[in-house]
N, C-alpha and C. Protein backbone atom coordinates (compact mmCIF):
# COMPACT_ATOMS: atom_id res chain seq x y z
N UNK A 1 35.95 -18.37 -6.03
CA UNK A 1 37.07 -18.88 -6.79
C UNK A 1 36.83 -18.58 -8.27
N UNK A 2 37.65 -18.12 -8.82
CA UNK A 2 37.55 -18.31 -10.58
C UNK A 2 37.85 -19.30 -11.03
N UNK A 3 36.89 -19.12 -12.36
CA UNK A 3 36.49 -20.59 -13.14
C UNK A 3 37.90 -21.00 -13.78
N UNK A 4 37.74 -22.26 -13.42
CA UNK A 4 39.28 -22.80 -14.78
C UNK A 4 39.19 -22.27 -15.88
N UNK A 5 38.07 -21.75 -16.52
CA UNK A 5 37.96 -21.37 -18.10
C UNK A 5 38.11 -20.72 -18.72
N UNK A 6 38.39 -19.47 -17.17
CA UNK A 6 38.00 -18.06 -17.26
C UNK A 6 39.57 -17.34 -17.59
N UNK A 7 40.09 -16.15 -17.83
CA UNK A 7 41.27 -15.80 -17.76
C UNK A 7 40.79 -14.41 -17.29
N UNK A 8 42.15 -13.47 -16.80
CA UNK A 8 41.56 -12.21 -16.05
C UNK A 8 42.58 -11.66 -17.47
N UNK A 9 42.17 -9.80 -16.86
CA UNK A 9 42.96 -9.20 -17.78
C UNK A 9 44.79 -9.17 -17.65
N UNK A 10 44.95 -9.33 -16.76
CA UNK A 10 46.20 -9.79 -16.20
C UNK A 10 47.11 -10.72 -16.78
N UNK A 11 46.46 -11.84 -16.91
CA UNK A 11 46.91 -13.02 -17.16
C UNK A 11 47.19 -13.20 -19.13
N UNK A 12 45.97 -12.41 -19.30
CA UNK A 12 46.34 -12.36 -21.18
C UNK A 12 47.07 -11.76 -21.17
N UNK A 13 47.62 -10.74 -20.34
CA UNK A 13 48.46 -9.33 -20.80
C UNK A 13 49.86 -10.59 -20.94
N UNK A 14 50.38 -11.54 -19.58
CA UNK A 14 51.01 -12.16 -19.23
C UNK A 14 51.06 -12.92 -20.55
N UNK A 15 50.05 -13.72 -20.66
CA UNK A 15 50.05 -15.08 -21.44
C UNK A 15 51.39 -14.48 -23.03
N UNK A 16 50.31 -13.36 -23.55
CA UNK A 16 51.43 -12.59 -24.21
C UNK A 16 52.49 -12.26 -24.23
N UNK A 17 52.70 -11.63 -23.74
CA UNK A 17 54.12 -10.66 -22.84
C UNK A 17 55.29 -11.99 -23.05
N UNK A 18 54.99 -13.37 -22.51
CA UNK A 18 55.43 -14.14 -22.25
C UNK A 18 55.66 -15.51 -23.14
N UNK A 19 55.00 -15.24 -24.20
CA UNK A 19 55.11 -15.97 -25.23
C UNK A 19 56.00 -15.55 -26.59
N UNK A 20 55.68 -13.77 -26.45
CA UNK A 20 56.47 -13.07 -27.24
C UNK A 20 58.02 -12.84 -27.04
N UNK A 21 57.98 -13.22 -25.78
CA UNK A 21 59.89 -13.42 -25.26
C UNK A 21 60.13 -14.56 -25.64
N UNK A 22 59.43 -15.76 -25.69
CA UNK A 22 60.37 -17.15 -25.99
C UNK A 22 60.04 -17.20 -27.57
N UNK A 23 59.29 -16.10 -28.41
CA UNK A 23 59.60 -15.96 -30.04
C UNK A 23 61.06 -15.46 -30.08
N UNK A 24 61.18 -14.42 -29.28
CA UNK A 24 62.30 -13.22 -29.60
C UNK A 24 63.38 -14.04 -29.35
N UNK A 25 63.23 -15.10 -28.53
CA UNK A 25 65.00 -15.57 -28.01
C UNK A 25 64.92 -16.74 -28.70
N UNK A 26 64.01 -17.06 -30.21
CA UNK A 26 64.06 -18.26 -31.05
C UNK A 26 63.36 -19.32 -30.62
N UNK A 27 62.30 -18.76 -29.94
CA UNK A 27 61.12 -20.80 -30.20
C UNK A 27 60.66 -20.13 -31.68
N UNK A 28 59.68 -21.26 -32.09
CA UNK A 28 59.60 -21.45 -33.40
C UNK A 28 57.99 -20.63 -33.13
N UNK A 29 57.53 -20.17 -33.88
CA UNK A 29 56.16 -18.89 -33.98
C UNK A 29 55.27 -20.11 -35.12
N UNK A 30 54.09 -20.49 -34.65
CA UNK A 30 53.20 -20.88 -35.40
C UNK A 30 51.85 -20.14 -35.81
N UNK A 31 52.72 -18.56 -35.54
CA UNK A 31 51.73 -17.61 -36.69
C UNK A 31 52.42 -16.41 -37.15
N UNK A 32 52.37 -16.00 -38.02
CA UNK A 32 52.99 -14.99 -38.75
C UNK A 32 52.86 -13.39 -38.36
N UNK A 33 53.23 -12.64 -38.29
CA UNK A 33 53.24 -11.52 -37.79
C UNK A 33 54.38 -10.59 -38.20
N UNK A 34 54.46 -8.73 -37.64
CA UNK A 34 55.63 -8.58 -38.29
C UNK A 34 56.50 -8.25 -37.27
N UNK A 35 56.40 -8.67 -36.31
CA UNK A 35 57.26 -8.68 -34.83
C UNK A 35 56.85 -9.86 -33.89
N UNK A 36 57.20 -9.83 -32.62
CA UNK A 36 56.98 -11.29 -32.23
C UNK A 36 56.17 -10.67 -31.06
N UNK A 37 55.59 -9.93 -31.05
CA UNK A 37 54.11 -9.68 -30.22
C UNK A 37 53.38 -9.73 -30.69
N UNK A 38 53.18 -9.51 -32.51
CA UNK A 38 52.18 -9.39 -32.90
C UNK A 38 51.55 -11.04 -33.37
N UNK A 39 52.83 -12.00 -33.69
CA UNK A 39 52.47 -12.98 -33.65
C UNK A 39 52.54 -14.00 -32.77
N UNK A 40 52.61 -13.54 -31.28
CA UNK A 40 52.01 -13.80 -29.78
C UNK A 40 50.59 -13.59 -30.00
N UNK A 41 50.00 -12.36 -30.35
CA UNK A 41 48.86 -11.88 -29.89
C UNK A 41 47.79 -12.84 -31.30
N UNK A 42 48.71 -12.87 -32.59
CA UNK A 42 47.88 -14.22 -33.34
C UNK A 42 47.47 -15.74 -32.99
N UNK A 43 48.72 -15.66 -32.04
CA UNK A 43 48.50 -17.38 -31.58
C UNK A 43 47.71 -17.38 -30.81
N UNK A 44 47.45 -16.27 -29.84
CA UNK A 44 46.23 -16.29 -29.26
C UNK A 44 45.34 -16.45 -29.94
N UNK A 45 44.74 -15.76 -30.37
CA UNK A 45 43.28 -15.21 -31.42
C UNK A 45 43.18 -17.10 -31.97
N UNK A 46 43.95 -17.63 -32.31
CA UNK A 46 44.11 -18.78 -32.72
C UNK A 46 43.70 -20.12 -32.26
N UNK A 47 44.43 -19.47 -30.99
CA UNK A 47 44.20 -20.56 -29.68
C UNK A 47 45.68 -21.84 -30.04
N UNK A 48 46.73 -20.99 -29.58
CA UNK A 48 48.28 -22.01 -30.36
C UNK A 48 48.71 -21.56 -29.17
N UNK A 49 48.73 -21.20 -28.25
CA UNK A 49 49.70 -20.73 -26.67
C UNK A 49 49.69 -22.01 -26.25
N UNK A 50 51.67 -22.35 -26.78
CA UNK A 50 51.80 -23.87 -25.99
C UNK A 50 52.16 -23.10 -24.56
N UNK A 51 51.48 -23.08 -23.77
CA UNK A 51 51.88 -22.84 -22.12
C UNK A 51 50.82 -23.20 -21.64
N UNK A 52 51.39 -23.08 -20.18
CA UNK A 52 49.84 -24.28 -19.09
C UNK A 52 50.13 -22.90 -17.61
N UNK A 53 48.92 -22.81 -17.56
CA UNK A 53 48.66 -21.52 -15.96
C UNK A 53 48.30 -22.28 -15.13
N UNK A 54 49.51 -22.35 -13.97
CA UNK A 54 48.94 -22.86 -13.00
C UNK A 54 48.00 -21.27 -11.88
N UNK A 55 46.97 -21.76 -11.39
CA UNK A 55 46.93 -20.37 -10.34
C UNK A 55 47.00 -20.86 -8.98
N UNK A 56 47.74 -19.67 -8.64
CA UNK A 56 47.86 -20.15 -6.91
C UNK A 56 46.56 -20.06 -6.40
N UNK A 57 46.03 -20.67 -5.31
CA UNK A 57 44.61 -20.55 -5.15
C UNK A 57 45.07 -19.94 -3.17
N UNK A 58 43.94 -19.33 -2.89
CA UNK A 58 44.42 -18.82 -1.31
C UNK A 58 44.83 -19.97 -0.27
N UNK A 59 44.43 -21.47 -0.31
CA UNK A 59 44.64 -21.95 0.73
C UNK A 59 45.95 -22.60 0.34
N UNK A 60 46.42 -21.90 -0.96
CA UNK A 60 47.80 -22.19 -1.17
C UNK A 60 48.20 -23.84 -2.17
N UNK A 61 47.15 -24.25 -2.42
CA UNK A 61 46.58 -25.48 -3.72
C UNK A 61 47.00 -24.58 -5.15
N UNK A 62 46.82 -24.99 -6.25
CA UNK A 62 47.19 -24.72 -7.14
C UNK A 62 46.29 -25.35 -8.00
N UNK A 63 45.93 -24.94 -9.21
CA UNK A 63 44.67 -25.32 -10.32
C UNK A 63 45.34 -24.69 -11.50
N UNK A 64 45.21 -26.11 -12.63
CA UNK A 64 45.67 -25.97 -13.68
C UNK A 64 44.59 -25.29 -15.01
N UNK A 65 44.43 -24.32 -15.17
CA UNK A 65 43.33 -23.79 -16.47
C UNK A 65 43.82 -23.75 -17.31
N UNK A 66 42.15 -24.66 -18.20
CA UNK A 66 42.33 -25.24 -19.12
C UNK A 66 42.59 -24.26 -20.17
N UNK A 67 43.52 -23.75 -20.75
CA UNK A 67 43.83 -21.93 -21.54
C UNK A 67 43.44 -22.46 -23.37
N UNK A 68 42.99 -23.48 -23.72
CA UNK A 68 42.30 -23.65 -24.77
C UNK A 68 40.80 -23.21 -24.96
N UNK A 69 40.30 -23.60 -23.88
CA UNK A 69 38.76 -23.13 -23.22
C UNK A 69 39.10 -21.66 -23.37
N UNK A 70 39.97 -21.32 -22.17
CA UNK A 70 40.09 -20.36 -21.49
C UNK A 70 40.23 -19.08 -22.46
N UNK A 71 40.91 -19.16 -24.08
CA UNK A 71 41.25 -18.35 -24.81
C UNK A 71 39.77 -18.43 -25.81
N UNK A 72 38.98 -19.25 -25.74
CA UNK A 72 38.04 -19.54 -26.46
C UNK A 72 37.05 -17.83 -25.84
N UNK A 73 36.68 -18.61 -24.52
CA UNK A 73 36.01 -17.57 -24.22
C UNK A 73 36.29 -16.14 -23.54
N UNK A 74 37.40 -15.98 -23.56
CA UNK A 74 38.13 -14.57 -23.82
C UNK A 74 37.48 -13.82 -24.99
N UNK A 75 37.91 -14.77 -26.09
CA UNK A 75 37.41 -14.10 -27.50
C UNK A 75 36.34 -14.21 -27.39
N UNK A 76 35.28 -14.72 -27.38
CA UNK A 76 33.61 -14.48 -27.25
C UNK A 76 33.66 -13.69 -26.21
N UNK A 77 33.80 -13.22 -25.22
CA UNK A 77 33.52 -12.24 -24.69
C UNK A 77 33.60 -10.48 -24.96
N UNK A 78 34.95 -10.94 -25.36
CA UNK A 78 35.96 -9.14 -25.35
C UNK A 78 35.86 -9.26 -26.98
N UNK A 79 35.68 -9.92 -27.78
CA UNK A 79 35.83 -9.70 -29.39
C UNK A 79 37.11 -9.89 -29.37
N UNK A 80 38.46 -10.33 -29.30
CA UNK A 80 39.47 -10.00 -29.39
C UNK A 80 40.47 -9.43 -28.02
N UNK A 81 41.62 -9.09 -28.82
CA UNK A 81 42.59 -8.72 -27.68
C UNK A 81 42.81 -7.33 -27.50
């Protein structure tokens, strides 16, 4: 099973992708940038992604990761995005 803490490459691509659409259609951006991916990809680095991942797990349960952790050690790992 993967760790609650952990995020795959998948899921950042997502976390992004998906944060930068609810800038573009007017939520409010609590980082500056000069398009709204780029200040998706700040709020990351930041650790400001108001969203919650649930993952489906195989026996079909569901687990909520913790994506404050989870973006923490993204960045200690990979340096960045």
């Amino acid at each position: 099973m993967w760790p609650k803490n952990k995020l795959t490459r998948f899921e950042v691509a997502r976390i992004i992708s998906a944060r930068a659409l609810q800038i573009e259609l007017g939520a409010p951006a609590f980082a500056s940038g000069k398009n709204s991916i780029e200040k998706a990809k700040e709020e990351f680095k930041k650790g400001l992604i108001p969203l919650t991942i649930l993952r489906k797990m195989p026996d079909g349960s569901y687990v909520e990761v913790n994506l404050e952790e989870a973006i923490k050690n993204w960045l200690n790992e990979h340096g960045g995005i």
